[in-house]
Protein backbone atom coordinates (compact mmCIF):
# COMPACT_ATOMS: atom_id res chain seq x y z
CA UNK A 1 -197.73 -31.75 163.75
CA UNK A 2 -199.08 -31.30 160.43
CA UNK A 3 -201.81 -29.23 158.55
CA UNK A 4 -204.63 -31.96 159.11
CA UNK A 5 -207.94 -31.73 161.22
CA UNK A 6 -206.72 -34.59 163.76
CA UNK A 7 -203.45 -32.44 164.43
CA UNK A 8 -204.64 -28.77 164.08
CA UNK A 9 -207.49 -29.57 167.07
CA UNK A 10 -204.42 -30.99 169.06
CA UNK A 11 -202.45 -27.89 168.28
CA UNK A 12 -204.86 -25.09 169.46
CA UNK A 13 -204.62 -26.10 173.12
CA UNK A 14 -201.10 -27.31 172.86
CA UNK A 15 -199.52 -24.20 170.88
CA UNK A 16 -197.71 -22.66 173.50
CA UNK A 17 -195.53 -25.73 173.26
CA UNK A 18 -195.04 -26.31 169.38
CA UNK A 19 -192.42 -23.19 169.04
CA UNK A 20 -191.34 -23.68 165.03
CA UNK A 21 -192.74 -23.95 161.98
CA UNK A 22 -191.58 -25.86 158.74
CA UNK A 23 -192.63 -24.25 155.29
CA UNK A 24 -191.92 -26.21 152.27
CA UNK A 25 -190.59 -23.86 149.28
CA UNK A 26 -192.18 -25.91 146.28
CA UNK A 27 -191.28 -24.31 142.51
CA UNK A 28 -193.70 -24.68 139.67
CA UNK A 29 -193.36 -23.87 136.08
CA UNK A 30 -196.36 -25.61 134.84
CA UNK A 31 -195.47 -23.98 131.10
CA UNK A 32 -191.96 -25.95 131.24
CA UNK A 33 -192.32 -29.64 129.81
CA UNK A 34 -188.39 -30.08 130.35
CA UNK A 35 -188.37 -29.27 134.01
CA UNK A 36 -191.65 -30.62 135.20
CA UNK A 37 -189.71 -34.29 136.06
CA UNK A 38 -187.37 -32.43 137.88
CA UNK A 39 -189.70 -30.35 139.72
CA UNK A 40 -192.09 -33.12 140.72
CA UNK A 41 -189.18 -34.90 141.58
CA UNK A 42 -187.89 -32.26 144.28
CA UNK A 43 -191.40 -32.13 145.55
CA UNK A 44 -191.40 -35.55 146.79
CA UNK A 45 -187.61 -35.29 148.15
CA UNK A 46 -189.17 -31.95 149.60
CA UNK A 47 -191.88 -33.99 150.99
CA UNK A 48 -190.04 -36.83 152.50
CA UNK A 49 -186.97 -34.68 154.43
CA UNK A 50 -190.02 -32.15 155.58
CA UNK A 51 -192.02 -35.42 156.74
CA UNK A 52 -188.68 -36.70 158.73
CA UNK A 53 -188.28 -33.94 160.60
CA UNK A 54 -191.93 -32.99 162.14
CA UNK A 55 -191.78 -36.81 162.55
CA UNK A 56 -188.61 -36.65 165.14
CA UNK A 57 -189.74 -33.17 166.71
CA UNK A 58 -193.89 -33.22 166.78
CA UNK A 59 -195.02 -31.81 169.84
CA UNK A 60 -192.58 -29.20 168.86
CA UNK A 61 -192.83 -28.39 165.09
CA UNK A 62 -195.90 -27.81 162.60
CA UNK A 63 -195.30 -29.10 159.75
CA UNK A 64 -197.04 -26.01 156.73
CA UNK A 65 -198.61 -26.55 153.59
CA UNK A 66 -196.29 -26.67 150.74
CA UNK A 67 -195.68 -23.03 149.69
CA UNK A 68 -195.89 -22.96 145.36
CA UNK A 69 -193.90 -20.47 143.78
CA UNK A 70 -193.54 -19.55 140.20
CA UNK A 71 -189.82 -20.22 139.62
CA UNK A 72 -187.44 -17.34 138.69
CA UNK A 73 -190.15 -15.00 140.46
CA UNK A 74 -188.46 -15.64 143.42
CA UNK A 75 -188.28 -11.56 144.05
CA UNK A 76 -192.13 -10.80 143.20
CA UNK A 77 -192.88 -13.58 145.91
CA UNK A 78 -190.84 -12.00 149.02
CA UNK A 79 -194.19 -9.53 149.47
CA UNK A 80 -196.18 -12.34 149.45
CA UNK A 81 -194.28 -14.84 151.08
CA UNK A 82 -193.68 -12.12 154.50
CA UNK A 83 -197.05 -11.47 154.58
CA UNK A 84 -197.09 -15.07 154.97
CA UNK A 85 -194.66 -15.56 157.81
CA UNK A 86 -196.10 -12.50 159.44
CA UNK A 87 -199.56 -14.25 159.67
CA UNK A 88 -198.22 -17.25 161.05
CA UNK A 89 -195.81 -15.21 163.55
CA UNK A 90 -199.38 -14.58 165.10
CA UNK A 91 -199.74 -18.14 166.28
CA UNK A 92 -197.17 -17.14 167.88
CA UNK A 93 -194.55 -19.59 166.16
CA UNK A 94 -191.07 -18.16 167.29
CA UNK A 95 -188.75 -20.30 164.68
CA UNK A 96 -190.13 -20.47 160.96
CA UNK A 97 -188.36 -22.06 158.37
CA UNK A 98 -188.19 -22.65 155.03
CA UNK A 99 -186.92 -25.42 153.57
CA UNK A 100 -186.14 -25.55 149.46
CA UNK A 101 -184.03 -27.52 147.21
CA UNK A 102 -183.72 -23.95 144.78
CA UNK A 103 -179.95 -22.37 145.91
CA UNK A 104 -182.23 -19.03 144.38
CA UNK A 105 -183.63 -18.50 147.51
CA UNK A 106 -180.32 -17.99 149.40
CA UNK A 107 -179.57 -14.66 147.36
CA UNK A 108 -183.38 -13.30 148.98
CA UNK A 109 -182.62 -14.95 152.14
CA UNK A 110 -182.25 -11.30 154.17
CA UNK A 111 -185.31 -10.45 152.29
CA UNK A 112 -187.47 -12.84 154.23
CA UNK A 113 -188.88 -13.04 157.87
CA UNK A 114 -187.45 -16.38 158.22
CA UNK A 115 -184.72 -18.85 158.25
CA UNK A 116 -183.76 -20.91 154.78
CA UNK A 117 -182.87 -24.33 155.02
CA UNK A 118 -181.12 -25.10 151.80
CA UNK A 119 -180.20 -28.37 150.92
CA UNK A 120 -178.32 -29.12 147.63
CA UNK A 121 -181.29 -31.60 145.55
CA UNK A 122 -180.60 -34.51 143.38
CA UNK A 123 -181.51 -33.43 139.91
CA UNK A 124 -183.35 -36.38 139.19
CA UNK A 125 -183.40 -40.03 140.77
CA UNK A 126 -185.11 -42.77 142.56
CA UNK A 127 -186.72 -41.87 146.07
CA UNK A 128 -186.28 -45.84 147.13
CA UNK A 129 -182.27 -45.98 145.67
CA UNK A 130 -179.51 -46.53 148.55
CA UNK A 131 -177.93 -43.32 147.11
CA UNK A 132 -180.79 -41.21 147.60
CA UNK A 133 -181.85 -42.90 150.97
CA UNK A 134 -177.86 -41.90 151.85
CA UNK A 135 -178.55 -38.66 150.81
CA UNK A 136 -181.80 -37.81 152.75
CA UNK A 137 -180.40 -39.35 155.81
CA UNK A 138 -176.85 -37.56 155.85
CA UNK A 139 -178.97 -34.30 155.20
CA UNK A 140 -182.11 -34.99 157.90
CA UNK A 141 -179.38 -34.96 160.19
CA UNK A 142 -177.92 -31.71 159.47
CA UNK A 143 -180.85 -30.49 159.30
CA UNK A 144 -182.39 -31.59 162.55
CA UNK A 145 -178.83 -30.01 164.14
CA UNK A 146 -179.47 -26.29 162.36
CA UNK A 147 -183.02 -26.24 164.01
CA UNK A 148 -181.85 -27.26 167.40
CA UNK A 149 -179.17 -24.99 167.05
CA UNK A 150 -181.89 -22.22 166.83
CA UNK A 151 -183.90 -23.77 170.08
CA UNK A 152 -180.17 -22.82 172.17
């Protein structure tokens, strides 16, 4: 399920089913001409794994609004980012994740109320290129396994 009226009025009766939720981990630097390629870039690969997976478990997972971060304040957004995670614990979700393309957020990963999916991002490339389509499929799958092996 994702944040849209048609699925959040399908999720309010239907929540004691859907268990986990997904939070994408999106890094801005709007001040940074260099990295603002990259960064858009890693929000649509964000986008499209985040999109796979509610796709093969809805009914079970809710897909979040993208989460924006400044990047390198990775440590003045663990406050925020709990508070966060504690709100949504009140659904009651039992599995939240976050899922990023920054390694950064492994080194806060004990910091937060939540499990990190990391997944080593192309720097740059074309969303429609075999190697990317590879990529995304090689990785959905791992990913899909890591969240089922928190269902066990």
């Amino acid at each position: 399920m994702r944040y849209i009226k048609k699925d959040s009025k399908q999720y309010i009766p239907e929540k004691k089913y859907i268990d986990t939720m997904l939070i994408p981990l999106i890094p801005i630097d709007p001040a940074n001409d260099q990295e603002l390629p990259k960064q858009a870039f890693l929000r649509e690969l964000n986008q499209v794994f985040t999109a796979i997976i509610e796709k093969e478990y809805r009914g079970r997972i809710f897909l979040s609004p993208d989460y924006y971060y400044l990047n390198g304040h990775h440590e003045k957004e663990i406050e925020r980012l709990n508070e966060w995670i504690a709100r949504i614990k009140q659904q009651p979700f039992q599995h939240i994740f976050l899922f990023t393309f920054d390694a950064k957020w492994r080194k806060y990963e004990s910091k937060v109320d939540a499990e990190v999916i990391w997944v080593p991002g192309l720097g740059t490339g074309d969303l429609q290129s075999t190697e990317t389509q590879s990529f995304i499929k090689e990785q959905a799958r791992e990913i899909s396994e890591f969240i089922q092996s928190h269902w066990s």
